[in-house]
Protein backbone atom coordinates (compact mmCIF):
# COMPACT_ATOMS: atom_id res chain seq x y z
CA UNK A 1 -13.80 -8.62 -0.25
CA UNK A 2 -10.12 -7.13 -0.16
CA UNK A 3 -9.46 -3.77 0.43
CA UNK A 4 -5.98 -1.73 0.36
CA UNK A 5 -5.30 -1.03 3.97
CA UNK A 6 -2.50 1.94 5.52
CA UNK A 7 -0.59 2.24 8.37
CA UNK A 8 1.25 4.81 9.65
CA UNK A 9 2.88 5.83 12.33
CA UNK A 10 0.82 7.88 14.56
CA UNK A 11 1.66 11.78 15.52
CA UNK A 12 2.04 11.00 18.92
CA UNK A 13 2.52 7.09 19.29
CA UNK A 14 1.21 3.83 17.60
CA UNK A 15 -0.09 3.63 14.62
CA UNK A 16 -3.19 4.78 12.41
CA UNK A 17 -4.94 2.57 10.56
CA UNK A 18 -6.99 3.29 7.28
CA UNK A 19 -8.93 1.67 4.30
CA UNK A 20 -8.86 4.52 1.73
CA UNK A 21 -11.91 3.03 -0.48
CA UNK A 22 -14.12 2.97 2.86
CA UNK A 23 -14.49 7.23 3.58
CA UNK A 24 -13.73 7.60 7.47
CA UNK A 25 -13.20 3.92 8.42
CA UNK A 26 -9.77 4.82 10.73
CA UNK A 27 -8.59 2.50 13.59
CA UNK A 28 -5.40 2.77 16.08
CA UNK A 29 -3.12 0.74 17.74
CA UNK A 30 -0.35 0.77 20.24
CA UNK A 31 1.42 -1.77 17.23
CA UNK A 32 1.17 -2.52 13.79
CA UNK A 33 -0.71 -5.85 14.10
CA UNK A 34 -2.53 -3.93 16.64
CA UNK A 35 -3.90 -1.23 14.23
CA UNK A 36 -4.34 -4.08 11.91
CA UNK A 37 -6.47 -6.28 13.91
CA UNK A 38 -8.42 -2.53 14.85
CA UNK A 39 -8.77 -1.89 11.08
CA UNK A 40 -10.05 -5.22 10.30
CA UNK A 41 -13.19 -4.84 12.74
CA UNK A 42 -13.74 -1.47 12.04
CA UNK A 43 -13.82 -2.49 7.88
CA UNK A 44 -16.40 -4.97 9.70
CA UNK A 45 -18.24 -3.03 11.29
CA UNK A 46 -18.08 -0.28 8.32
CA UNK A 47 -19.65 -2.42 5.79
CA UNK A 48 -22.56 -4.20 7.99
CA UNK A 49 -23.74 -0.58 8.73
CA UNK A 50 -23.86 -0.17 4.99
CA UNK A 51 -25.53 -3.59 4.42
CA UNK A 52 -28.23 -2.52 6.88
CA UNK A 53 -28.92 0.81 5.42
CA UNK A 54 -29.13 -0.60 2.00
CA UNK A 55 -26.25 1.23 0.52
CA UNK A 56 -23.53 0.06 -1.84
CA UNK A 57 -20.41 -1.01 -0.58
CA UNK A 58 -17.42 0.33 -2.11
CA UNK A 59 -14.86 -2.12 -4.19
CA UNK A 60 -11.47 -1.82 -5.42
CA UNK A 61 -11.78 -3.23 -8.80
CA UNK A 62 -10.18 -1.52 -11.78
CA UNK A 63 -7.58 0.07 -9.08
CA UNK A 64 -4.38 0.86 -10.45
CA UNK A 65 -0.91 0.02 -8.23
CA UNK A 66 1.79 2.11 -9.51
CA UNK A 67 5.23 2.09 -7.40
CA UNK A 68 7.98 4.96 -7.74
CA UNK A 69 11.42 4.03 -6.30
CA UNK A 70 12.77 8.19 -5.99
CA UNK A 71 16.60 8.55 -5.19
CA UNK A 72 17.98 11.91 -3.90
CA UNK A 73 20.25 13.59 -5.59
């Protein structure tokens, strides 16, 4: 499976990590392949507790990309 995957800058420091298809799978790091790594056993971890509890896990398909290039004025 492939899932879309954020990161931003934290508040404080690092970064956040986030998987918006998966509801509350979030994971940190002190640097982006850091909160990558985080993210990628937490997506792990996310969808084996969904496999065990018999529930459905969440794809991607029919997602639509758009990108906006915005210029100030």
């Amino acid at each position: 499976m492939k899932y879309t995957i954020i990161i931003e800058k934290g508040r404080e420091s690092g970064y956040v990590a986030y998987a918006p298809a998966l509801k509350g799978c979030v994971s940190q790091g002190e640097t982006k392949a850091e909160a990558m790594g985080n993210i990628k056993e937490a997506i792990g971890a996310y969808v084996e507790a969904l496999l065990e509890d018999g529930l459905p896990i969440p794809t991607e398909i029919g997602k639509d990309i758009v990108e906006l290039e915005v210029t100030a004025r």
